[in-house]
Every structure is written in structure tokens, then in C-alpha cells.
C-alpha atoms as a PDB file:
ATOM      1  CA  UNK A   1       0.000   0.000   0.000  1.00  0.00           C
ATOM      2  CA  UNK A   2       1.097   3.681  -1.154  1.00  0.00           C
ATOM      3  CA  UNK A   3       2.340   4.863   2.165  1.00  0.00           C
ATOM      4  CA  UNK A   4       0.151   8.321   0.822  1.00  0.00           C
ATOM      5  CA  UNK A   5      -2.995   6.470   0.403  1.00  0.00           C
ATOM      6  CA  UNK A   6      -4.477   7.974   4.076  1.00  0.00           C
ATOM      7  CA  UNK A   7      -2.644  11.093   4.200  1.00  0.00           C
ATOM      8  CA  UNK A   8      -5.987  13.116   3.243  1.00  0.00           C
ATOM      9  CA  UNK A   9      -6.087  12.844  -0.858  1.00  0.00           C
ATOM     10  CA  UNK A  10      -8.574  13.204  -2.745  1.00  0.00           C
ATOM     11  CA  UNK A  11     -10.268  10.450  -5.308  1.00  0.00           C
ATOM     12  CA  UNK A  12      -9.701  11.671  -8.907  1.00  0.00           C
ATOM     13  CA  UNK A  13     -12.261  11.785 -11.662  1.00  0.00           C
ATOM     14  CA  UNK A  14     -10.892   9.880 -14.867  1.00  0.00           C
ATOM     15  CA  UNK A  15     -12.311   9.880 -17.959  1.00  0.00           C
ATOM     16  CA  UNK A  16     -10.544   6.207 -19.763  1.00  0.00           C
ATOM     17  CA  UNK A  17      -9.432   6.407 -22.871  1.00  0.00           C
ATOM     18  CA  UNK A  18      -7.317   3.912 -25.274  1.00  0.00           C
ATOM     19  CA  UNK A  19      -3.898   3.969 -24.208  1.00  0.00           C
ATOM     20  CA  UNK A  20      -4.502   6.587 -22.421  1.00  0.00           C
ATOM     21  CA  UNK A  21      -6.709   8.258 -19.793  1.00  0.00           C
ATOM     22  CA  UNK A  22      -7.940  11.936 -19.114  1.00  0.00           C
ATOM     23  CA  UNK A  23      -8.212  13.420 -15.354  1.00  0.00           C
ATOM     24  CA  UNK A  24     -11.571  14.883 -15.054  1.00  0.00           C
ATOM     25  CA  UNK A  25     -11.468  15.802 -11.421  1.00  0.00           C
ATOM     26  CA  UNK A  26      -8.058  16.380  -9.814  1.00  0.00           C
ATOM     27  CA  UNK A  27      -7.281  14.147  -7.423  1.00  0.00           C
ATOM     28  CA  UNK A  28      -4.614  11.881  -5.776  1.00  0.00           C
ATOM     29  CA  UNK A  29      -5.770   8.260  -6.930  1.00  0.00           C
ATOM     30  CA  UNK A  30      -8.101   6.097  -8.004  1.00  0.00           C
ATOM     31  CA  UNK A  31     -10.210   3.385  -6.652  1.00  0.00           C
ATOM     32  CA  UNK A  32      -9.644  -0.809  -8.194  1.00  0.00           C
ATOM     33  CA  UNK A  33     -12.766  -1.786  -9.367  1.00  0.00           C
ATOM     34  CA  UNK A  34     -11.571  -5.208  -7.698  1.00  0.00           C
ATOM     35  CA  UNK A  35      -9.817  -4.816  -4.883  1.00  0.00           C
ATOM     36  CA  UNK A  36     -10.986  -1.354  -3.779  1.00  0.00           C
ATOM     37  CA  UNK A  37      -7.450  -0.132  -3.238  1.00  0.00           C
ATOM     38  CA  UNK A  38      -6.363   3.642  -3.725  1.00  0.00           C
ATOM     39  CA  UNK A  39      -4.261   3.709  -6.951  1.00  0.00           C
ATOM     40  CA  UNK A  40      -1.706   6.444  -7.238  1.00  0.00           C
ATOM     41  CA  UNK A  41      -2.686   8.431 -10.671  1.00  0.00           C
ATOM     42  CA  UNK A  42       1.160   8.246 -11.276  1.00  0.00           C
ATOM     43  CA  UNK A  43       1.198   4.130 -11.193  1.00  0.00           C
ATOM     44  CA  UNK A  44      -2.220   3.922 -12.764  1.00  0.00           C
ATOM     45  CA  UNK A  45      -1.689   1.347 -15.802  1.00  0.00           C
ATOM     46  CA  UNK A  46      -4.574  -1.045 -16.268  1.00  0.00           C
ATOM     47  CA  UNK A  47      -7.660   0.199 -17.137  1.00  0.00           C
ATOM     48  CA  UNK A  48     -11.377  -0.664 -18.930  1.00  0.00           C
ATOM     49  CA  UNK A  49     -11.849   1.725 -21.622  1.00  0.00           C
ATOM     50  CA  UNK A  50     -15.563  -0.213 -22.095  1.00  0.00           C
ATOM     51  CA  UNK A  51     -16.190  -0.403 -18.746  1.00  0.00           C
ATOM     52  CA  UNK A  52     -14.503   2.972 -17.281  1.00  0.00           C
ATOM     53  CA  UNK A  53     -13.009   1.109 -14.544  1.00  0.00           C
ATOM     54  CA  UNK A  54      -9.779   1.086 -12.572  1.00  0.00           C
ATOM     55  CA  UNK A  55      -7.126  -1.653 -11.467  1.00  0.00           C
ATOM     56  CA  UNK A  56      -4.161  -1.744  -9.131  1.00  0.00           C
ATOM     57  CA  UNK A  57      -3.013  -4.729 -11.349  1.00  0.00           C
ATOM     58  CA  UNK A  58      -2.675  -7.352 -14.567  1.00  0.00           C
ATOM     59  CA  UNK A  59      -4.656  -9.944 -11.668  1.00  0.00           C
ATOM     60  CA  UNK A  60      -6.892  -7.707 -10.928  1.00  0.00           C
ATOM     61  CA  UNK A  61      -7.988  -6.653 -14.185  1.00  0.00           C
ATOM     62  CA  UNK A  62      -8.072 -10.546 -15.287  1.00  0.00           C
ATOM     63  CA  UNK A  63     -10.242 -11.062 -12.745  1.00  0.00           C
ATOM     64  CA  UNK A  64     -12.793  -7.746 -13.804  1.00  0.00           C
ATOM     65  CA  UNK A  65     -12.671  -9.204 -17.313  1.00  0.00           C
ATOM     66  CA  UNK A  66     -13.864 -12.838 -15.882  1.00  0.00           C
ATOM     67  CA  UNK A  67     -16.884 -11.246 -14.046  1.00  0.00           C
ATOM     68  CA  UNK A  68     -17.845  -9.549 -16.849  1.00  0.00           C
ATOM     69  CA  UNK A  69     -17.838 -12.217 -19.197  1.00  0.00           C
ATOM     70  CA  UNK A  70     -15.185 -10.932 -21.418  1.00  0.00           C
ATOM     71  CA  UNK A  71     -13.296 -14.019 -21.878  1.00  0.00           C
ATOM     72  CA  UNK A  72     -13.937 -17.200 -24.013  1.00  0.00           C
ATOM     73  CA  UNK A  73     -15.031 -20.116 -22.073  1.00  0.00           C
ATOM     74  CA  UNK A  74     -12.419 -23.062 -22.107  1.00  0.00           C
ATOM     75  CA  UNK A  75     -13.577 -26.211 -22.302  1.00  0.00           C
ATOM     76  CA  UNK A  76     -11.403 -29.431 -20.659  1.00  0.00           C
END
């Protein structure tokens, strides 16, 4: 955890784009869609463009796209 994450920031607005993402409201971090952890806007690097959601990380955002039925069903 961001040793920042309680100091008294804010949550920032973001607008996400592809490749790319747009600060709407300034702010400190975001929340994971996930996990619920703060995300510092300056390590923010997973995102759903379709879905305008957050993610701390390449788990967490496998997991998002597994509740939302994103990814083919595999068969054994």
C-alpha cells in the first residue's frame, strides 16, 4: 500500500481512454474496481476503456474481465 494512500487525498475523476486516460477531477488516486485499493494516478496502468473502470493490477484486471464475461469459455 502507497504509504500516501491515508494522508488526506482526494479520489480523482478519470475519464478512460485507449492507451490513455484523461483526469476529469483532480485528485490523488483512483479506486480498483476489484480490490478497492487507492491507486496512485502516477502508477495507474490497467484500465477498462468499455467499462470505465480502474485496477491496481494485470490480476486484478483478469479477474474484472472474468466477471464480466469478457473471456472465451475453455472447455477441458
Amino acid at each position: 500500500m502507497n504509504q500516501f494512500d491515508n494522508a488526506g487525498g482526494r479520489e480523482a475523476k478519470v475519464k478512460y481512454l485507449d492507451g490513455d486516460f484523461q483526469v476529469v477531477t483532480h485528485g490523488q488516486y483512483v479506486v480498483c474496481a476489484v480490490t478497492g485499493q487507492h491507486i496512485p494516478l502516477d502508477e495507474l496502468r490497467y484500465w477498462s476503456v468499455a467499462r470505465q473502470e480502474a485496477y491496481v493490477d494485470a490480476p486484478a484486471s483478469f479477474e474484472a474481465e472474468k466477471r464480466a464475461g469478457a473471456l472465451p469459455i475453455q472447455s477441458r
